[in-house]
C-alpha atoms as a PDB file:
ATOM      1  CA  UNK A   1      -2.811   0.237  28.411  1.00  0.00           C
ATOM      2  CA  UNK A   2       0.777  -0.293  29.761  1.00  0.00           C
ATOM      3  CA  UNK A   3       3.426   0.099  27.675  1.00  0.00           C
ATOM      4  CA  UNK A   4       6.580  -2.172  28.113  1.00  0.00           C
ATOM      5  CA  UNK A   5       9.898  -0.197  29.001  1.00  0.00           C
ATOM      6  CA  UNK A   6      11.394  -0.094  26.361  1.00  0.00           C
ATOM      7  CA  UNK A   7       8.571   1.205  23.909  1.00  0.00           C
ATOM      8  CA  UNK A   8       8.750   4.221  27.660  1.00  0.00           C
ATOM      9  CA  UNK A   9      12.087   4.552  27.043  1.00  0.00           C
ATOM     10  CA  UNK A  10      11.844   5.551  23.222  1.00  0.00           C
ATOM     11  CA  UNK A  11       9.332   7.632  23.641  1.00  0.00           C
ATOM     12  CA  UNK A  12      10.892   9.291  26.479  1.00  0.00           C
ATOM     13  CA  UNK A  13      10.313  12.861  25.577  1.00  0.00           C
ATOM     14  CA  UNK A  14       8.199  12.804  23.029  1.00  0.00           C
ATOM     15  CA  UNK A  15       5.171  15.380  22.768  1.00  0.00           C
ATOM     16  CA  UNK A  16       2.588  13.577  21.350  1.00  0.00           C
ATOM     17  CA  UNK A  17       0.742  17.008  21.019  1.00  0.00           C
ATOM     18  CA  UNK A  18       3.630  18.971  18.773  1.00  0.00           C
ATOM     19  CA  UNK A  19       3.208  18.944  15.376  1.00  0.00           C
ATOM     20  CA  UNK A  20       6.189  18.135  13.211  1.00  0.00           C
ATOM     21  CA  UNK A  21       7.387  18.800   9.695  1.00  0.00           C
ATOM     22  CA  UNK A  22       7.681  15.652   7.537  1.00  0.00           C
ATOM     23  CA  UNK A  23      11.746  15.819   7.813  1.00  0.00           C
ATOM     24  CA  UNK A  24      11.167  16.227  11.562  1.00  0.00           C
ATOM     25  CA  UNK A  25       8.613  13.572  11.833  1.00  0.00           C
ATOM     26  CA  UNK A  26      10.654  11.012   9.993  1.00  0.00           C
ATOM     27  CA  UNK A  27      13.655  11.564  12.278  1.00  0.00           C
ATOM     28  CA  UNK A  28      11.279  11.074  15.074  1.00  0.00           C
ATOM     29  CA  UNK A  29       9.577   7.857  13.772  1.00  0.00           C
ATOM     30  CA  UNK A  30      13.194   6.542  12.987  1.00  0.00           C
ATOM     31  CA  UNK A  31      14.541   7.856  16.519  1.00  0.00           C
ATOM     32  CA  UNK A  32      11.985   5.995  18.602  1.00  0.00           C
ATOM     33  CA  UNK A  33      11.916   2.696  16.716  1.00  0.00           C
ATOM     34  CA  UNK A  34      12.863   0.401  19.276  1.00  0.00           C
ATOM     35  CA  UNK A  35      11.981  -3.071  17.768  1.00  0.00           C
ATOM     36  CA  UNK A  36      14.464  -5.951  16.964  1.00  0.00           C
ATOM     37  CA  UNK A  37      13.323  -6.825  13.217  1.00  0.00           C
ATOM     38  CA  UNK A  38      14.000  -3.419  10.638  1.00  0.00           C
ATOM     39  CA  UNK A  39      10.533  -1.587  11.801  1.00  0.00           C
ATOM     40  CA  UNK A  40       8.111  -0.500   8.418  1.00  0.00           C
ATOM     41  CA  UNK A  41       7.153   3.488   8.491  1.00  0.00           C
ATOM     42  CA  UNK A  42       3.647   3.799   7.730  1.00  0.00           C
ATOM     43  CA  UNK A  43       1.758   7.260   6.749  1.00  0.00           C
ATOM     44  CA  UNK A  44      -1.614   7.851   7.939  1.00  0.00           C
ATOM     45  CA  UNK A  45      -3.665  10.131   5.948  1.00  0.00           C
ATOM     46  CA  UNK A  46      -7.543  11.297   7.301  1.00  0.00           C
ATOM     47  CA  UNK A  47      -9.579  12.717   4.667  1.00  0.00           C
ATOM     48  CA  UNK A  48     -12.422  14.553   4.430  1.00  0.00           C
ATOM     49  CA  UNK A  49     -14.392  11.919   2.947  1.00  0.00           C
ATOM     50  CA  UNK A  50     -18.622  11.575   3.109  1.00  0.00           C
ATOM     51  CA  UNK A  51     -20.337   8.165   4.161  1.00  0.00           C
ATOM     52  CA  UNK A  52     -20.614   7.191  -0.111  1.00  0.00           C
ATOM     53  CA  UNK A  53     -17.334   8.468  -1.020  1.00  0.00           C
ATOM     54  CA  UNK A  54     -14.091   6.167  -0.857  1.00  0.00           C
ATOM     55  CA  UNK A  55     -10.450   6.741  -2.352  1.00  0.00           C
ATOM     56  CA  UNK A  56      -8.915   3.928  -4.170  1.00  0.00           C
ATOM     57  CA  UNK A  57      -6.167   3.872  -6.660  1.00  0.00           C
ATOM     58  CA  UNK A  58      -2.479   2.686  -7.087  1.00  0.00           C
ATOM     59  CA  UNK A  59       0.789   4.349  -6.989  1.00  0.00           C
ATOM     60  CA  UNK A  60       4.406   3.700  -8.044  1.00  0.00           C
ATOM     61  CA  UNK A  61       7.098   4.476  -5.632  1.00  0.00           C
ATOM     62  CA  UNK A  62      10.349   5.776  -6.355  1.00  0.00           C
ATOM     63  CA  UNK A  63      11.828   3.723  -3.507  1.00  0.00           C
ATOM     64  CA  UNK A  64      10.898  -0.161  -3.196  1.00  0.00           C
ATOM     65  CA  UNK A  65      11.644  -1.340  -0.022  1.00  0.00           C
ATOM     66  CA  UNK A  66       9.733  -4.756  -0.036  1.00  0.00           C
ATOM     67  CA  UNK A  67      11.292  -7.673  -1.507  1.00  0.00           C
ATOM     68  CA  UNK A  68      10.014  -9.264  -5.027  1.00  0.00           C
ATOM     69  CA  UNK A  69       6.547  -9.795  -5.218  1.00  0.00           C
ATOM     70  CA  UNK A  70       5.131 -13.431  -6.128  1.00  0.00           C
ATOM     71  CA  UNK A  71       2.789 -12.020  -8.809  1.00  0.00           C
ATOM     72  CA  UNK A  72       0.372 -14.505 -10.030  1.00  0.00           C
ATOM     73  CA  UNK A  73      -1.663 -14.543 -13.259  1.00  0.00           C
ATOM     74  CA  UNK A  74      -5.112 -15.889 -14.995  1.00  0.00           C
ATOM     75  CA  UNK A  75      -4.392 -16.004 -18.585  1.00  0.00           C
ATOM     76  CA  UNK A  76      -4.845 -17.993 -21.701  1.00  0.00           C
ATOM     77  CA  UNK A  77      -2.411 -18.464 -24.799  1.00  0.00           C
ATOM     78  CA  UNK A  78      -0.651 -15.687 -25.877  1.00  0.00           C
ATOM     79  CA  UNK A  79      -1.401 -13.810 -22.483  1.00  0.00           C
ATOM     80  CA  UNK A  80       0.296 -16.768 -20.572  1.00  0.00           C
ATOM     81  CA  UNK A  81       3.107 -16.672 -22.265  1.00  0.00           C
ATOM     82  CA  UNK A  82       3.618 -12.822 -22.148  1.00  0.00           C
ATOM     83  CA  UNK A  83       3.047 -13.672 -18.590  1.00  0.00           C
ATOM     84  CA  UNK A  84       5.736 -15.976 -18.150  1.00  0.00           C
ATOM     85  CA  UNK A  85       7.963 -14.042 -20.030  1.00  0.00           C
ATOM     86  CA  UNK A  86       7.402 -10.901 -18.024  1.00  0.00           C
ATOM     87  CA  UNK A  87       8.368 -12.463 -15.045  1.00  0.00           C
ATOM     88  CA  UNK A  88       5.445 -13.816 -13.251  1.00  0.00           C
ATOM     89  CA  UNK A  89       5.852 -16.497 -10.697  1.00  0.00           C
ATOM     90  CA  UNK A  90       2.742 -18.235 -11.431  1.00  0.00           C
ATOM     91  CA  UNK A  91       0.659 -18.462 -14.704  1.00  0.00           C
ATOM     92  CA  UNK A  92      -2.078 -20.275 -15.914  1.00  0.00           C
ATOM     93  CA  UNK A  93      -6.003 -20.589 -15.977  1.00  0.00           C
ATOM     94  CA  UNK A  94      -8.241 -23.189 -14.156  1.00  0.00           C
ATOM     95  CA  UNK A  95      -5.539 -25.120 -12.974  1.00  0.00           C
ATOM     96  CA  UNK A  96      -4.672 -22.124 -10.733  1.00  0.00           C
ATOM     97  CA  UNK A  97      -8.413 -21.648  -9.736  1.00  0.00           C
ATOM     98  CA  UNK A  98      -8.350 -24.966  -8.693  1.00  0.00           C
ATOM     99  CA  UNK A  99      -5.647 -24.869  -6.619  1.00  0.00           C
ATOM    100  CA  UNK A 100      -7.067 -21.264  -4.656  1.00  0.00           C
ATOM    101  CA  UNK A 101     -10.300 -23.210  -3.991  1.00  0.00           C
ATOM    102  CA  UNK A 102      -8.195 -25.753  -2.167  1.00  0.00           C
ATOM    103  CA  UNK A 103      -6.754 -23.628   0.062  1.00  0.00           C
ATOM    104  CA  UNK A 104      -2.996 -22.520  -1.721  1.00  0.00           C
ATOM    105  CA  UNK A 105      -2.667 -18.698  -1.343  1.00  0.00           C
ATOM    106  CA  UNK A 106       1.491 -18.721  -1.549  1.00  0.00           C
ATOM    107  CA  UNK A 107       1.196 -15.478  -3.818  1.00  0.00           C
ATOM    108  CA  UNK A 108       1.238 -11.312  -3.026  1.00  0.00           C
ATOM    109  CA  UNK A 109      -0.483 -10.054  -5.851  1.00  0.00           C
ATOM    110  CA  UNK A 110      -3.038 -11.430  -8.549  1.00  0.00           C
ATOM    111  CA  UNK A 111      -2.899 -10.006 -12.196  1.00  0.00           C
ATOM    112  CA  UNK A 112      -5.966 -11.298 -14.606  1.00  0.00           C
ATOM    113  CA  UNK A 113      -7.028 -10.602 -18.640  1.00  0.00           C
ATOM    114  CA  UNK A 114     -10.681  -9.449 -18.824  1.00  0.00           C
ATOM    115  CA  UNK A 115     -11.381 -12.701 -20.578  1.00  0.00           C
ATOM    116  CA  UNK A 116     -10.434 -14.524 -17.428  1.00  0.00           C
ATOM    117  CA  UNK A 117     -12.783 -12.738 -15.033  1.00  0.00           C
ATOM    118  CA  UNK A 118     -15.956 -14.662 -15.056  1.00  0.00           C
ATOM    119  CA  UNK A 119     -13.985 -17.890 -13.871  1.00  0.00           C
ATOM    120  CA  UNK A 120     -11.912 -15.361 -11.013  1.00  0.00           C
ATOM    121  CA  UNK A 121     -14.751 -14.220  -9.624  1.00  0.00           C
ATOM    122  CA  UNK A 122     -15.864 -17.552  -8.545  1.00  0.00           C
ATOM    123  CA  UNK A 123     -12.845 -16.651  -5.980  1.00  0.00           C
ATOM    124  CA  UNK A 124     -14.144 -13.854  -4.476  1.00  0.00           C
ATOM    125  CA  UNK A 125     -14.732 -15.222  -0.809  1.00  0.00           C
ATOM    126  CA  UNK A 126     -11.734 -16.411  -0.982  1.00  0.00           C
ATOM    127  CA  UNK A 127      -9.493 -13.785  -2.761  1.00  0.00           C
ATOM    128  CA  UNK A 128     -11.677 -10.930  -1.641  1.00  0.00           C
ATOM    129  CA  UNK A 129     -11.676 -11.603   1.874  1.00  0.00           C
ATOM    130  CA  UNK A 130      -7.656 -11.185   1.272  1.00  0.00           C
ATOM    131  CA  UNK A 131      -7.380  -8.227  -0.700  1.00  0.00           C
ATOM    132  CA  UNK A 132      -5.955 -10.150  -3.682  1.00  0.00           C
ATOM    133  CA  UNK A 133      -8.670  -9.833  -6.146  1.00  0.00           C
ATOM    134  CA  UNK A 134      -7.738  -8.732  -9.715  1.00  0.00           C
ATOM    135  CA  UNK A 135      -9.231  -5.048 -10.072  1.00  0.00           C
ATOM    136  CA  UNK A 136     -10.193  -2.526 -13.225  1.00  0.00           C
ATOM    137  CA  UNK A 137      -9.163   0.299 -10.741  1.00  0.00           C
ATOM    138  CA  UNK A 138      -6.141  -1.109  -9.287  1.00  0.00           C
ATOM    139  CA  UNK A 139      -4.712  -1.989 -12.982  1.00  0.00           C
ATOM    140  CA  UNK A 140      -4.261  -5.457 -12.407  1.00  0.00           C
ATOM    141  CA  UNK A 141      -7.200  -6.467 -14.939  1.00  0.00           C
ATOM    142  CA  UNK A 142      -5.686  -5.883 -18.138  1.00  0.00           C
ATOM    143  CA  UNK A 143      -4.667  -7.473 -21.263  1.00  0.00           C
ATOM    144  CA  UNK A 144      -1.717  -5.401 -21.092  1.00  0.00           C
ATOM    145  CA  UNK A 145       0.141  -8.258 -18.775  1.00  0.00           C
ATOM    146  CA  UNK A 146       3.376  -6.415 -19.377  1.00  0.00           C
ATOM    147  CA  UNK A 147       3.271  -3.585 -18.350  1.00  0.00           C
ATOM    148  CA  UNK A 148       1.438  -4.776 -15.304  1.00  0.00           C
ATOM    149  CA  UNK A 149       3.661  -6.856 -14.241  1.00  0.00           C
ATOM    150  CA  UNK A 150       6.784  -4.216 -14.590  1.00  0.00           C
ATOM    151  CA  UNK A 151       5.272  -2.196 -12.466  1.00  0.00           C
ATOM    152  CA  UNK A 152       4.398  -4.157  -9.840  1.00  0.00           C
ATOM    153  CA  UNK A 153       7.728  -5.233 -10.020  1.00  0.00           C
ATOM    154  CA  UNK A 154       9.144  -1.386  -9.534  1.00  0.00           C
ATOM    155  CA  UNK A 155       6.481  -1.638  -6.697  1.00  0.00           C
ATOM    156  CA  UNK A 156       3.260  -0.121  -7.615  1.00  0.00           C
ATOM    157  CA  UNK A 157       1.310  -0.375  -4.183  1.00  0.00           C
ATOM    158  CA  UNK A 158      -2.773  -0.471  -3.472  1.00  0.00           C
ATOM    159  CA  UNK A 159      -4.490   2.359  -1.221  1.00  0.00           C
ATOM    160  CA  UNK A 160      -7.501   2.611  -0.431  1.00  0.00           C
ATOM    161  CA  UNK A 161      -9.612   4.736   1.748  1.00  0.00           C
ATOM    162  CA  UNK A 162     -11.167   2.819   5.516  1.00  0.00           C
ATOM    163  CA  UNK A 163     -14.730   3.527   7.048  1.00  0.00           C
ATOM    164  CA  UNK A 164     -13.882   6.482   8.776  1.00  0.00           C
ATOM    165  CA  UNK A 165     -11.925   7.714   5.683  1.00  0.00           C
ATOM    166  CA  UNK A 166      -8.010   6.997   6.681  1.00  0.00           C
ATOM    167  CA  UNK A 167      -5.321   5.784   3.969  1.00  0.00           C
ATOM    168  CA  UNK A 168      -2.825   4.033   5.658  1.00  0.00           C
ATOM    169  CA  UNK A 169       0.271   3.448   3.877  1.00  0.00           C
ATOM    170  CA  UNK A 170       3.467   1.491   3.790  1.00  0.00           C
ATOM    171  CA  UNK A 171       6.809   4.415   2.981  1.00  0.00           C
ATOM    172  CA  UNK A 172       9.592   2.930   3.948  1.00  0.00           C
ATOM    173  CA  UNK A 173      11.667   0.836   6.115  1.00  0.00           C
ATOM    174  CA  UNK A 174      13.571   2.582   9.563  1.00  0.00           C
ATOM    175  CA  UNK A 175      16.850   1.649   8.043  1.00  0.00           C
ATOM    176  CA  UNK A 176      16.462   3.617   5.114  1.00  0.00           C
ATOM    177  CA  UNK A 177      17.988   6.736   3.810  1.00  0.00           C
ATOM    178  CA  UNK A 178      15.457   9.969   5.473  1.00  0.00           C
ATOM    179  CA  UNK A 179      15.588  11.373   2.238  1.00  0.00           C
ATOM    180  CA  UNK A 180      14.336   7.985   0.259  1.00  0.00           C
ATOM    181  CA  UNK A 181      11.055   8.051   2.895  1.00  0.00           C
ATOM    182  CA  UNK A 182      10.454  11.746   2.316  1.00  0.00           C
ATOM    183  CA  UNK A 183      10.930  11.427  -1.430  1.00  0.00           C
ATOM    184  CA  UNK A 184       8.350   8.310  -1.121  1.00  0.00           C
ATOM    185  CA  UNK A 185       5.949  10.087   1.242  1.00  0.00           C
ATOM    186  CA  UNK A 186       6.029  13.239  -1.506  1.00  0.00           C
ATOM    187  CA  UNK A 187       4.741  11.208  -4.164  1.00  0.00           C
ATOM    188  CA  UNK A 188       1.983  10.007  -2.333  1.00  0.00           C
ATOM    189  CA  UNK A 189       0.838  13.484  -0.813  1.00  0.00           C
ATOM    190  CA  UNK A 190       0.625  14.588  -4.202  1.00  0.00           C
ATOM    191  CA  UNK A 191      -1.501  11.504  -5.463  1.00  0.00           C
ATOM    192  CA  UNK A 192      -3.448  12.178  -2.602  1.00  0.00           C
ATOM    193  CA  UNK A 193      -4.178  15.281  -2.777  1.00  0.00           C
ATOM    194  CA  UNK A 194      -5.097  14.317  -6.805  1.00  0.00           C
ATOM    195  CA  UNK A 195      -7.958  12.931  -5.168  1.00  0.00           C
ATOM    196  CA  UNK A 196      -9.598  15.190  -4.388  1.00  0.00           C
ATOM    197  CA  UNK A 197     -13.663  15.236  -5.189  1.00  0.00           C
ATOM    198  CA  UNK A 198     -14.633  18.063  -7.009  1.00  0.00           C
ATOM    199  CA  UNK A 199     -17.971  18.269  -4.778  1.00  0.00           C
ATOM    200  CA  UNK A 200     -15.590  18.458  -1.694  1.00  0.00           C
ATOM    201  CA  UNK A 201     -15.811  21.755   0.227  1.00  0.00           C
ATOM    202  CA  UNK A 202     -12.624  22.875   2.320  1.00  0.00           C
ATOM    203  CA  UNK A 203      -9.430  21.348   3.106  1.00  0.00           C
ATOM    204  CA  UNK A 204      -9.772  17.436   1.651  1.00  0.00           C
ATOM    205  CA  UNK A 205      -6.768  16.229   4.045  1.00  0.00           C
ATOM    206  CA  UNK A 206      -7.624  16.818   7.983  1.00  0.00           C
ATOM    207  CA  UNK A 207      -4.645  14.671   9.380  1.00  0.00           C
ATOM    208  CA  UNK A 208      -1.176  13.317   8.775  1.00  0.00           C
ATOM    209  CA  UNK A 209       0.746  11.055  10.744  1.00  0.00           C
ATOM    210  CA  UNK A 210       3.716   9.267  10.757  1.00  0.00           C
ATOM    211  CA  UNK A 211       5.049   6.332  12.908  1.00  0.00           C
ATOM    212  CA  UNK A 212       6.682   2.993  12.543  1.00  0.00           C
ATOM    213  CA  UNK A 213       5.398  -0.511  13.150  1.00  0.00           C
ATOM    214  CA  UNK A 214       5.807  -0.619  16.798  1.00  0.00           C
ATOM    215  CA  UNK A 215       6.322   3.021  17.623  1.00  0.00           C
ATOM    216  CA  UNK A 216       3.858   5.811  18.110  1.00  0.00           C
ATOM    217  CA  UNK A 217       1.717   8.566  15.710  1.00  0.00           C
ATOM    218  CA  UNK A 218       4.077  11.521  14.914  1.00  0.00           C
ATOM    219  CA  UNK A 219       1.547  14.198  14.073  1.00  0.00           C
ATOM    220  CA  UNK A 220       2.656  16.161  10.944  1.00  0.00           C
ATOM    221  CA  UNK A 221       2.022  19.807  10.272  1.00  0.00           C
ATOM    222  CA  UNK A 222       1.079  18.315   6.738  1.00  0.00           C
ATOM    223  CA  UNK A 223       0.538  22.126   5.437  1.00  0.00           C
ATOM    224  CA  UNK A 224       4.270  22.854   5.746  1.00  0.00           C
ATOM    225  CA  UNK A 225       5.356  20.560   2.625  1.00  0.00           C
END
């Protein structure tokens, strides 16, 4: 595949064999950012992961770098209102299950009560498909609506394992303070390497890497943190 010139001039030097520290990687990823728009970093994490086994779970950053969420909610009554109150952009029941079925998806993340589920899941084609499902193991079925939505708001993020076991995710922007995406990416080694299945045998994390939406891998000597 040929690269453009000036992805082959940012990269210009680059040894995509070395293995970096995380400091050194994120001074690389920011380095060779090239794009226009204010590049995300993203972390790449391959674990050693069997065929059944997946990792999935949530985790609040220290650092938000996205802007505010539109959080939606399925509640009733007293739910709704703590809802609304909490901040939600969108509240209600079947009127908002109507409104998904007929194709309105203007909404990041979807919050539900237990209560609620039964009519939500009538959604799951549609919300599935689109990661943006309520979930038991992603917090955001709960009749704790509160304290949901406050920490989505602080930005509690989804990961999840892929197929061939990577977590990708999101750290930081390029034009952030190094020590912000560092401080981020710390937090979710740690949560990652919570993870780990007790039945696993040897080192659960085979591969780190760094890079930024346009740029290339960094590979990260992940042992040296």
């Amino acid at each position: 595949m040929r690269r453009g010139k000036n992805y082959r001039n940012a990269v210009a030097g680059y040894d995509k064999q070395q293995e970096y520290t995380y400091e050194e990687a994120v001074g690389m990823v920011k380095k060779m950012a090239f794009a226009k728009f204010d590049e995300t970093v993203e972390l790449s994490v391959r674990l050693n992961l069997k065929k059944s086994q997946s990792v999935r779970d949530t985790v609040v950053l220290p650092h938000q770098f996205t802007g505010d969420k539109k959080i939606l909610v399925f509640a009733k009554g007293e739910k709704a209102e703590e809802a609304r109150e909490a901040g939600a952009a969108f509240v209600g029941d079947n009127d908002l299950i109507n409104k998904i079925k007929d194709g309105w998806l203007d909404f990041d993340v979807a919050v539900a009560t237990p209560d609620m589920m039964k009519d939500v899941g009538r959604l799951g084609p549609v919300l599935g498909r689109r990661g943006l499902m309520p979930n038991p193991k992603t917090q955001t079925v709960t009749f704790d609506i509160k304290a949901a939505i406050d920490e989505l708001r602080k930005g509690r993020v989804e990961y999840r394992s892929d197929k061939t076991g990577v977590v990708h995710f999101a750290v930081g922007k390029v034009s952030m303070d190094p020590e912000k995406v560092l401080e981020n990416i710390n937090v979710i080694m740690s949560e990652v390497e919570r993870k780990k299945p007790a039945e696993t045998k040897g080192d659960f994390i085979r591969s780190v890497a760094l890079s930024s939406t346009m740029g290339p891998g960094v590979r990260v000597g992940f042992k040296q943190r």
